[in-house]
PDB file of N, CA and C in Angstrom:
ATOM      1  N   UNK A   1     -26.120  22.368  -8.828  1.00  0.00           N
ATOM      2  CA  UNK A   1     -25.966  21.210  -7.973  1.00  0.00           C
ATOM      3  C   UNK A   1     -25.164  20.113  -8.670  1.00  0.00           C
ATOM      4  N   UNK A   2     -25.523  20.121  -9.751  1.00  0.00           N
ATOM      5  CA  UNK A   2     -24.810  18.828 -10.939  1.00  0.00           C
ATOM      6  C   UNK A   2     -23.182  19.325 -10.340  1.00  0.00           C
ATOM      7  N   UNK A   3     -22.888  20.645 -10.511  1.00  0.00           N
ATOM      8  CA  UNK A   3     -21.257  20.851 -10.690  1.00  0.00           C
ATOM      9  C   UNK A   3     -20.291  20.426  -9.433  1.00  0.00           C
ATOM     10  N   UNK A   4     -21.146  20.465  -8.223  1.00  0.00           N
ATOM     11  CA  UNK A   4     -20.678  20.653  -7.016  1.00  0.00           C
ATOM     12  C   UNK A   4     -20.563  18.779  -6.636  1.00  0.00           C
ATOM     13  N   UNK A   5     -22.236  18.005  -7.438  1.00  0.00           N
ATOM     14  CA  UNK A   5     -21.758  16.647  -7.376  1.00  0.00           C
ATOM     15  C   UNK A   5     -20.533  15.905  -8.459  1.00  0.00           C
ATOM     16  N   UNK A   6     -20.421  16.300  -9.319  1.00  0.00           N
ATOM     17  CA  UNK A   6     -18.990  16.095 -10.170  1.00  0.00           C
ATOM     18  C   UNK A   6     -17.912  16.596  -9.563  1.00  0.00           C
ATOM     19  N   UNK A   7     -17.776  18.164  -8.986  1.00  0.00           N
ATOM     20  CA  UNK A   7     -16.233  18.373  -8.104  1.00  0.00           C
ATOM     21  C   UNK A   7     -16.483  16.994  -7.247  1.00  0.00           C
ATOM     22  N   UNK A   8     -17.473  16.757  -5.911  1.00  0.00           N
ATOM     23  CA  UNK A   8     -16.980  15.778  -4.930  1.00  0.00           C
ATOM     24  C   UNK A   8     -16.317  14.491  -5.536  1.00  0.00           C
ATOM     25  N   UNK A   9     -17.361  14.262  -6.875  1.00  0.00           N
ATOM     26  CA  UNK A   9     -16.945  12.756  -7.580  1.00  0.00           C
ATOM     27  C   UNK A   9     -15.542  12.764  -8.042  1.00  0.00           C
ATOM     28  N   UNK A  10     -15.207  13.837  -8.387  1.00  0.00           N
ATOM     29  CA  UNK A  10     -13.442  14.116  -8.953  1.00  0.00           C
ATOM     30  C   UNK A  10     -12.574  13.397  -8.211  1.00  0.00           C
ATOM     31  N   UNK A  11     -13.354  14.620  -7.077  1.00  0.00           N
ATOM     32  CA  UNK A  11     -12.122  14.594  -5.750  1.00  0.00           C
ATOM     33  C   UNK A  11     -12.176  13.347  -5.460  1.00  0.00           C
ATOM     34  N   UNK A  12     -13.488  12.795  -4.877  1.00  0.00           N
ATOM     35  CA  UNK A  12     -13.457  10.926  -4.406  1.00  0.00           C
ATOM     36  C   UNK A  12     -12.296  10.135  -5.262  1.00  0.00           C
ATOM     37  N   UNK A  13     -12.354  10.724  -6.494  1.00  0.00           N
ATOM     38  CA  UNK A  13     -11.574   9.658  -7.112  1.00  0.00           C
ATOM     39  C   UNK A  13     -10.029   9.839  -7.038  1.00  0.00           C
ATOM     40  N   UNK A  14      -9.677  10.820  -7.465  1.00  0.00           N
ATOM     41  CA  UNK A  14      -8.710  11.757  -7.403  1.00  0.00           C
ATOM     42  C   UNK A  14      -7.856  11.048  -5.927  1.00  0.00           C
ATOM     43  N   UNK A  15      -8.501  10.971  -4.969  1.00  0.00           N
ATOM     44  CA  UNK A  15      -8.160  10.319  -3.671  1.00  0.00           C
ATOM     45  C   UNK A  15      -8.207   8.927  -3.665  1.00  0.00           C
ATOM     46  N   UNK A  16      -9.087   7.965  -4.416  1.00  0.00           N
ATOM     47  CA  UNK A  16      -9.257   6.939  -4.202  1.00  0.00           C
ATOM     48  C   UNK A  16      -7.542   6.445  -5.285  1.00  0.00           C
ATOM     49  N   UNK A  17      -7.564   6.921  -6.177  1.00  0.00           N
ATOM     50  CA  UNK A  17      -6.668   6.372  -7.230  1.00  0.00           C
ATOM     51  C   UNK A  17      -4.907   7.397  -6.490  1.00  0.00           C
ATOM     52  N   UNK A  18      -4.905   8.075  -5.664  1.00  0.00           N
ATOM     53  CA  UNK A  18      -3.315   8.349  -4.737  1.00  0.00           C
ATOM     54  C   UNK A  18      -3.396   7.080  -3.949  1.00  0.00           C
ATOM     55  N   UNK A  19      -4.628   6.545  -3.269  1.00  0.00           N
ATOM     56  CA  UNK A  19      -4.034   5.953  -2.232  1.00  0.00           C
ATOM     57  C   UNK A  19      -3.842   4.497  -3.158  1.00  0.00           C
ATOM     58  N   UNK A  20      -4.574   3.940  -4.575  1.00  0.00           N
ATOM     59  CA  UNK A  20      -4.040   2.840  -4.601  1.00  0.00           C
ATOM     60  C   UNK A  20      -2.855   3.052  -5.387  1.00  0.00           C
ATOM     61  N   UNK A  21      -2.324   4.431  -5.855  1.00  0.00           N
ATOM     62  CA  UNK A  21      -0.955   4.552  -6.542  1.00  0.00           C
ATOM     63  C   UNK A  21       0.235   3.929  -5.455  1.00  0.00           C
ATOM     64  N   UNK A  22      -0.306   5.077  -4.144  1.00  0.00           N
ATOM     65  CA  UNK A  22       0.730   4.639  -3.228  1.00  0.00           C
ATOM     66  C   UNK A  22       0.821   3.163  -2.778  1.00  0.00           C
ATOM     67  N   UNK A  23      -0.414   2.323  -2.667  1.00  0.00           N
ATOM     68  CA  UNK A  23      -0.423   1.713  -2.046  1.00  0.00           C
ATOM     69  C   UNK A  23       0.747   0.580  -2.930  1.00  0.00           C
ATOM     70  N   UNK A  24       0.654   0.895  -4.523  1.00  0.00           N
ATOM     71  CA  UNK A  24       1.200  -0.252  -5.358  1.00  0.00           C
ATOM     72  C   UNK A  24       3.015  -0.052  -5.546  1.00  0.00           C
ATOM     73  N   UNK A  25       3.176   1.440  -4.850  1.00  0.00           N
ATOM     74  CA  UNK A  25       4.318   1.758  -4.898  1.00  0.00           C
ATOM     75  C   UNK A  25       5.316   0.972  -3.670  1.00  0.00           C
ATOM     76  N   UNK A  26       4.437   0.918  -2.622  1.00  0.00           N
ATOM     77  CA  UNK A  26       4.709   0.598  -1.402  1.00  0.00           C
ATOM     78  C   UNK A  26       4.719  -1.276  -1.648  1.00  0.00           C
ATOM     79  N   UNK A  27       3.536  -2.220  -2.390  1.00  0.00           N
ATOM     80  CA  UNK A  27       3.829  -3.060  -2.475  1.00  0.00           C
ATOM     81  C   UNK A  27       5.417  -3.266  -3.634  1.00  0.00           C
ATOM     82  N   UNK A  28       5.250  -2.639  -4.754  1.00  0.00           N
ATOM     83  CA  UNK A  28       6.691  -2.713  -5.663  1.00  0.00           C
ATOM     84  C   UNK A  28       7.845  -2.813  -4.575  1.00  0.00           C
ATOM     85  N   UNK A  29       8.148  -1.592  -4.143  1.00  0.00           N
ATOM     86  CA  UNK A  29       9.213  -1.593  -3.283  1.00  0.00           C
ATOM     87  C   UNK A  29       9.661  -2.800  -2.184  1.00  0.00           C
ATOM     88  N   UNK A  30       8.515  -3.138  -1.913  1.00  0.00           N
ATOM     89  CA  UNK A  30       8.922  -4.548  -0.830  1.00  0.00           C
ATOM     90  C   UNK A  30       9.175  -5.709  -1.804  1.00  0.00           C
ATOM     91  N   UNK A  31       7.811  -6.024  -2.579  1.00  0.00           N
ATOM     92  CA  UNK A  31       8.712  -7.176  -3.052  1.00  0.00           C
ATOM     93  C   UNK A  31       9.363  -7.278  -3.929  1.00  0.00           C
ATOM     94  N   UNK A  32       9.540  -6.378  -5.456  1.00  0.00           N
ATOM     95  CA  UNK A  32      10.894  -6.607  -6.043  1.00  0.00           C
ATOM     96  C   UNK A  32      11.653  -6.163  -5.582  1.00  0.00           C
ATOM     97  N   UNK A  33      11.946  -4.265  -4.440  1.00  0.00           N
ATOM     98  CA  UNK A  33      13.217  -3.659  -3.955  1.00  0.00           C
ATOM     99  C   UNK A  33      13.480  -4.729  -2.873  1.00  0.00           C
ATOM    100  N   UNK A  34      13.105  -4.892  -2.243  1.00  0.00           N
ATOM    101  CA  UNK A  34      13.432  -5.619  -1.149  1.00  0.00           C
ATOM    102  C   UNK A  34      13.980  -7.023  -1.095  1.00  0.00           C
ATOM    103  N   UNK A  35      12.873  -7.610  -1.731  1.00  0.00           N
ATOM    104  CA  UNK A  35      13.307  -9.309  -1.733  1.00  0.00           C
ATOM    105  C   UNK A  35      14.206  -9.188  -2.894  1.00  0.00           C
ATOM    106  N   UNK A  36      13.986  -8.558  -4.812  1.00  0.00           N
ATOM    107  CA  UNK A  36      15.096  -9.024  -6.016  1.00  0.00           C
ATOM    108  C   UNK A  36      16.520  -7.872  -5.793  1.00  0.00           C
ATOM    109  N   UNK A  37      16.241  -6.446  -5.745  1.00  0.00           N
ATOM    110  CA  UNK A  37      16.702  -5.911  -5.980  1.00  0.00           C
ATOM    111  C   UNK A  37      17.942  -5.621  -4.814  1.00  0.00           C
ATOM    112  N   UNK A  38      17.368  -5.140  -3.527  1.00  0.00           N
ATOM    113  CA  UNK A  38      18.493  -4.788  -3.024  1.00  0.00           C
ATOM    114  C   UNK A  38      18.569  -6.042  -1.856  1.00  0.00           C
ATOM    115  N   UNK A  39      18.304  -7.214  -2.342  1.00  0.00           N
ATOM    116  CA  UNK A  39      18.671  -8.340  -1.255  1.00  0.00           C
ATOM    117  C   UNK A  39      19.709  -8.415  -0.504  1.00  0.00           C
ATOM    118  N   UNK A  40      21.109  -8.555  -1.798  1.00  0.00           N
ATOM    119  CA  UNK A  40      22.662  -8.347  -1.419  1.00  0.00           C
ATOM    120  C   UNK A  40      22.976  -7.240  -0.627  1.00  0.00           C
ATOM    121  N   UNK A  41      22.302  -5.632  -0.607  1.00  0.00           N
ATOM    122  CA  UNK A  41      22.653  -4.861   0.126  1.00  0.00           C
ATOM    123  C   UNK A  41      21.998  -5.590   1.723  1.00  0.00           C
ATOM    124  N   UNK A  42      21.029  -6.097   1.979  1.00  0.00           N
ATOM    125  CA  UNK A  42      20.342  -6.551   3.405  1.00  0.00           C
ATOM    126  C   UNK A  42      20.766  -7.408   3.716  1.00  0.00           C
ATOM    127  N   UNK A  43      21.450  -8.413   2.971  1.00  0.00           N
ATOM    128  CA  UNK A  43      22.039  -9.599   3.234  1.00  0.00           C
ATOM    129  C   UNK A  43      22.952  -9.819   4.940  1.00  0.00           C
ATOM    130  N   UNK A  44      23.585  -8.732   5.031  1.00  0.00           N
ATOM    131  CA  UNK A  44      24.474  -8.532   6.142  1.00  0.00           C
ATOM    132  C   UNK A  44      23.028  -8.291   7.400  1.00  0.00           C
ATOM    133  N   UNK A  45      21.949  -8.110   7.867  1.00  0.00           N
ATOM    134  CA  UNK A  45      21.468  -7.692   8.253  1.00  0.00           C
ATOM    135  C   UNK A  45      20.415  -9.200   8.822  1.00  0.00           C
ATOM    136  N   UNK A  46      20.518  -9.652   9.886  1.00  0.00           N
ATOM    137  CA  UNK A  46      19.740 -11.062  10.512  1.00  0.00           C
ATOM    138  C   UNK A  46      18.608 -10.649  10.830  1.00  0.00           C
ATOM    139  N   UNK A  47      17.760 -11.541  10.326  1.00  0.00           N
ATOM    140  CA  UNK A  47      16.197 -11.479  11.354  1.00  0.00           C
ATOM    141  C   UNK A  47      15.755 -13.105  10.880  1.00  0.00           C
ATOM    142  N   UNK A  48      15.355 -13.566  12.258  1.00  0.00           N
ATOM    143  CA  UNK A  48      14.946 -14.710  11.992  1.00  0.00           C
ATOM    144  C   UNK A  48      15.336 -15.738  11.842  1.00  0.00           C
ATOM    145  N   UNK A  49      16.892 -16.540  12.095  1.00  0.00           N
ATOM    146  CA  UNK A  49      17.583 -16.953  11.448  1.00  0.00           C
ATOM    147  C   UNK A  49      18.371 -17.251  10.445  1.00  0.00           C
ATOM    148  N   UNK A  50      17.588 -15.433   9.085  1.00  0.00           N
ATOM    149  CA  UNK A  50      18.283 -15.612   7.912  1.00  0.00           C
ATOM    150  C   UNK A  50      18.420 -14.441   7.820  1.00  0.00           C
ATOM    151  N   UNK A  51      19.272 -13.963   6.880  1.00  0.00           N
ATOM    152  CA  UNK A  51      19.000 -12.292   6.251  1.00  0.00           C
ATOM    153  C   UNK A  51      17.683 -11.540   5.865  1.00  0.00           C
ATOM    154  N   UNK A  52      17.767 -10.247   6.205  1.00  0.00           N
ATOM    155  CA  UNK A  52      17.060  -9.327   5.685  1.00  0.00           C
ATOM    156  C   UNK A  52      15.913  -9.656   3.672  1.00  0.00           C
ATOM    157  N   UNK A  53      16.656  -9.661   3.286  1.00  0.00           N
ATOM    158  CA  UNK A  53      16.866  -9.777   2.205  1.00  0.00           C
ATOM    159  C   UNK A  53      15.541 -11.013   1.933  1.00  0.00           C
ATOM    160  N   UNK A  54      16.122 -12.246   2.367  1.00  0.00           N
ATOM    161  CA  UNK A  54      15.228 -13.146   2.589  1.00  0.00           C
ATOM    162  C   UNK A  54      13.815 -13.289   3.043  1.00  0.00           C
ATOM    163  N   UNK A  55      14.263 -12.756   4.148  1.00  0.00           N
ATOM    164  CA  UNK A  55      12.923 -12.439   4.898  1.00  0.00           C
ATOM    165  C   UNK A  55      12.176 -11.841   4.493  1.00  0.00           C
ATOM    166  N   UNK A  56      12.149 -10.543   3.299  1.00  0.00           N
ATOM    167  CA  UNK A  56      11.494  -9.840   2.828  1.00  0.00           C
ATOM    168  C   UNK A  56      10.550 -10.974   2.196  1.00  0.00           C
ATOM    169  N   UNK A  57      11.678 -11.953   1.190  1.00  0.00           N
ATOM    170  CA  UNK A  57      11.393 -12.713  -0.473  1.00  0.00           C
ATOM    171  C   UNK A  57      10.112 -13.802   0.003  1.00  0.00           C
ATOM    172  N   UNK A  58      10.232 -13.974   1.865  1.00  0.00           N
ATOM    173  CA  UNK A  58       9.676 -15.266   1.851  1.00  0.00           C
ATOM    174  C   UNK A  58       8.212 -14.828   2.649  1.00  0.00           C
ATOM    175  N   UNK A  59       8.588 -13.804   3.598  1.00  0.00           N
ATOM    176  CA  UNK A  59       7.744 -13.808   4.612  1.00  0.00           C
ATOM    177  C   UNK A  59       7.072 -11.967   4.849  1.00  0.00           C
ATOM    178  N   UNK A  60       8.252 -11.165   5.135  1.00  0.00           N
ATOM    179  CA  UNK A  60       7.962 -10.045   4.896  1.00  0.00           C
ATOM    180  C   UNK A  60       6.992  -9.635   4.068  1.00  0.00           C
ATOM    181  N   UNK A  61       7.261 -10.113   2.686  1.00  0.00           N
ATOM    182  CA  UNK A  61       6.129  -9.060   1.659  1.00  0.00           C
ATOM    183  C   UNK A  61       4.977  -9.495   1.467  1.00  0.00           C
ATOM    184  N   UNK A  62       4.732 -10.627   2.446  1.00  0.00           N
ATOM    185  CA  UNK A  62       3.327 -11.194   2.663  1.00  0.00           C
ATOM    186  C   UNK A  62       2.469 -10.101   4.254  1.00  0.00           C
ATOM    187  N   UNK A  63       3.853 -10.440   4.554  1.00  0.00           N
ATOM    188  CA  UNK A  63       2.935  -9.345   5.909  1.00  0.00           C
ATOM    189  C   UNK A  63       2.575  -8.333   5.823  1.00  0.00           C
ATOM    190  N   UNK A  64       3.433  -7.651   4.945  1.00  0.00           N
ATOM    191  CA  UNK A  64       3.154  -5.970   4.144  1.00  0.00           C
ATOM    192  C   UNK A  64       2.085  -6.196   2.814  1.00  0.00           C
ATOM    193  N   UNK A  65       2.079  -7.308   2.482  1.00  0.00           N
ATOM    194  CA  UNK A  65       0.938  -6.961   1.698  1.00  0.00           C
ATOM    195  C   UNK A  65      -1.076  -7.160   2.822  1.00  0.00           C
ATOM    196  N   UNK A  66      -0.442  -7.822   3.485  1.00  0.00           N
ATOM    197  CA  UNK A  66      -1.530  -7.776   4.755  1.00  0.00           C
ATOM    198  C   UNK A  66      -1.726  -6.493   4.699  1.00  0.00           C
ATOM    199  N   UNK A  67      -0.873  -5.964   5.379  1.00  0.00           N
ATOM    200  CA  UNK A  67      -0.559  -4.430   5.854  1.00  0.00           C
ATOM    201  C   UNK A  67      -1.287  -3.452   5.103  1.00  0.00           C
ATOM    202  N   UNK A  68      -1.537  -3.571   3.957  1.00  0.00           N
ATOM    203  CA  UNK A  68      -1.570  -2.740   2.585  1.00  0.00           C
ATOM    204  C   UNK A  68      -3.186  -2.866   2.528  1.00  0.00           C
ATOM    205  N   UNK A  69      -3.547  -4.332   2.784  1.00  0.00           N
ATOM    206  CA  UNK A  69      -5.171  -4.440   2.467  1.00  0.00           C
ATOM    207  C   UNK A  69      -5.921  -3.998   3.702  1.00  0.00           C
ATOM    208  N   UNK A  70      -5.354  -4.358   4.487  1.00  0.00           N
ATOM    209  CA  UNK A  70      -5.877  -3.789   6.036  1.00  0.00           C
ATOM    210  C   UNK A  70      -6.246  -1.748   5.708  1.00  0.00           C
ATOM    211  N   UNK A  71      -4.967  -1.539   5.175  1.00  0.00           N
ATOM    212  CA  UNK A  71      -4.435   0.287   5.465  1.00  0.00           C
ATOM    213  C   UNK A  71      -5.655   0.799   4.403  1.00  0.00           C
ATOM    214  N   UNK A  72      -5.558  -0.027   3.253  1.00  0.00           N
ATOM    215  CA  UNK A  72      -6.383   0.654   2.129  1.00  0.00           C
ATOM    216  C   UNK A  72      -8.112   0.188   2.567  1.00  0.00           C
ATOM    217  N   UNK A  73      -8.297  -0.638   3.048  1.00  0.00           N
ATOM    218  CA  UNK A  73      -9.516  -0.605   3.525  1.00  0.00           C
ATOM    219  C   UNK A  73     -10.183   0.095   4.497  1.00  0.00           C
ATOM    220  N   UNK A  74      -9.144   0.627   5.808  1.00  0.00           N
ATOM    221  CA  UNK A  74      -9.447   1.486   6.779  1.00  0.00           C
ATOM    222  C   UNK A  74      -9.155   2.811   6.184  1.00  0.00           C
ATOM    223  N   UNK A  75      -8.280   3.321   5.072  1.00  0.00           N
ATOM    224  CA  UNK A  75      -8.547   4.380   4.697  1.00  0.00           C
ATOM    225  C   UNK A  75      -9.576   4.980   3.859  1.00  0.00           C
ATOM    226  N   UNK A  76     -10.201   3.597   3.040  1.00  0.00           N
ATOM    227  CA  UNK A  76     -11.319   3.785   1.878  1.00  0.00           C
ATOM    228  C   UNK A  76     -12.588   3.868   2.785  1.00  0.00           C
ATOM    229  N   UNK A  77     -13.004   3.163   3.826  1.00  0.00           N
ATOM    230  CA  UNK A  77     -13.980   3.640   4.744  1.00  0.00           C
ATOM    231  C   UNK A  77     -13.993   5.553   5.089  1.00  0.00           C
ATOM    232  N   UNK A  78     -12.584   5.725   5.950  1.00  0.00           N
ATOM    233  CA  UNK A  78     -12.430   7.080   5.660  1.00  0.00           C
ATOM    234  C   UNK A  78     -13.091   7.805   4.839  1.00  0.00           C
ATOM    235  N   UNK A  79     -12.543   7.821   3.747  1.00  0.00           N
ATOM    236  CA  UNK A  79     -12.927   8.343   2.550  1.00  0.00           C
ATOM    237  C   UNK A  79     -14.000   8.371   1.697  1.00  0.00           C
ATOM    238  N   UNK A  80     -14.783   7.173   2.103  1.00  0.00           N
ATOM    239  CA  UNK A  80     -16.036   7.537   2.130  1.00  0.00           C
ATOM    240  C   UNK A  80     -16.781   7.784   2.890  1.00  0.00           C
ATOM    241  N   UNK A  81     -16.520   8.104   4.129  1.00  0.00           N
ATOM    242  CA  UNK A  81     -17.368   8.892   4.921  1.00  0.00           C
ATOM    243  C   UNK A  81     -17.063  10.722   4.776  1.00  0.00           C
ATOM    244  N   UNK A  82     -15.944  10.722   4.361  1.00  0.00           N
ATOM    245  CA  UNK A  82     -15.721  12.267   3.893  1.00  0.00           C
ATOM    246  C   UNK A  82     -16.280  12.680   3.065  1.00  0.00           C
ATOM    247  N   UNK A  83     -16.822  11.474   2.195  1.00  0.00           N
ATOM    248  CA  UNK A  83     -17.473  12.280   0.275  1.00  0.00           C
ATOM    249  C   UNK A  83     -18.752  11.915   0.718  1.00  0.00           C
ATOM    250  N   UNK A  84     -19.091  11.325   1.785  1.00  0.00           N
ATOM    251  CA  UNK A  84     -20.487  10.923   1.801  1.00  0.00           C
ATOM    252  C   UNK A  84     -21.441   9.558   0.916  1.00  0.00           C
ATOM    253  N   UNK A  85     -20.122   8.538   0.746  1.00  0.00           N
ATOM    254  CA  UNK A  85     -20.446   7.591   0.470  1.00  0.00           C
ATOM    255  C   UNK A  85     -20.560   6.446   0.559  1.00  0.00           C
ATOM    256  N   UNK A  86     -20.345   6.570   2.105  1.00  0.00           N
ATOM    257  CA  UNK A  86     -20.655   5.138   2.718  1.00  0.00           C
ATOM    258  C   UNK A  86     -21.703   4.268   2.892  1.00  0.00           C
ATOM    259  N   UNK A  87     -21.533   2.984   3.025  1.00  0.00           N
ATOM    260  CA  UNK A  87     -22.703   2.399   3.298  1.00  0.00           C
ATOM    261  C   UNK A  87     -23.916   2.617   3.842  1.00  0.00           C
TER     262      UNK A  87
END
């Protein structure tokens, strides 16, 4: 019984630590790719009265980081109802 509760605990984790890999990959990409890095490439690109680019630096990577706490919280519920460790 011990072995079968250590595989689930693996796996729980194993899952818990992809989704906050992804989740930090997904924040990187917005706000340094987006707002430092490839600004000048979005630049040509309007939303809002300003460029792409901008919008990411000022407003965007706030909404996506919303996005991110919302996603990882409705998926960590998930996920613990799959391993059996929910509230």
């Amino acid at each position: 019984m011990a072995d079968a509760d250590r595989t689930n605990a693996d796996a729980y984790w194993k899952a818990n630590v992809r989704l906050i890999t992804w989740s930090l990959i997904v924040w990187a990409l917005v706000s340094y790719g987006f707002a430092i890095v490839l600004r000048p490439m979005l630049s040509g690109i309007a939303v809002g009265g300003s460029d792409l680019g901008f919008w990411f630096a000022q407003q965007g990577s706030i909404l996506t980081f919303l996005v991110i706490i919302f996603f990882y919280a409705w998926r960590m519920n998930k996920l613990d109802q799959k391993f059996g460790v929910e509230e």
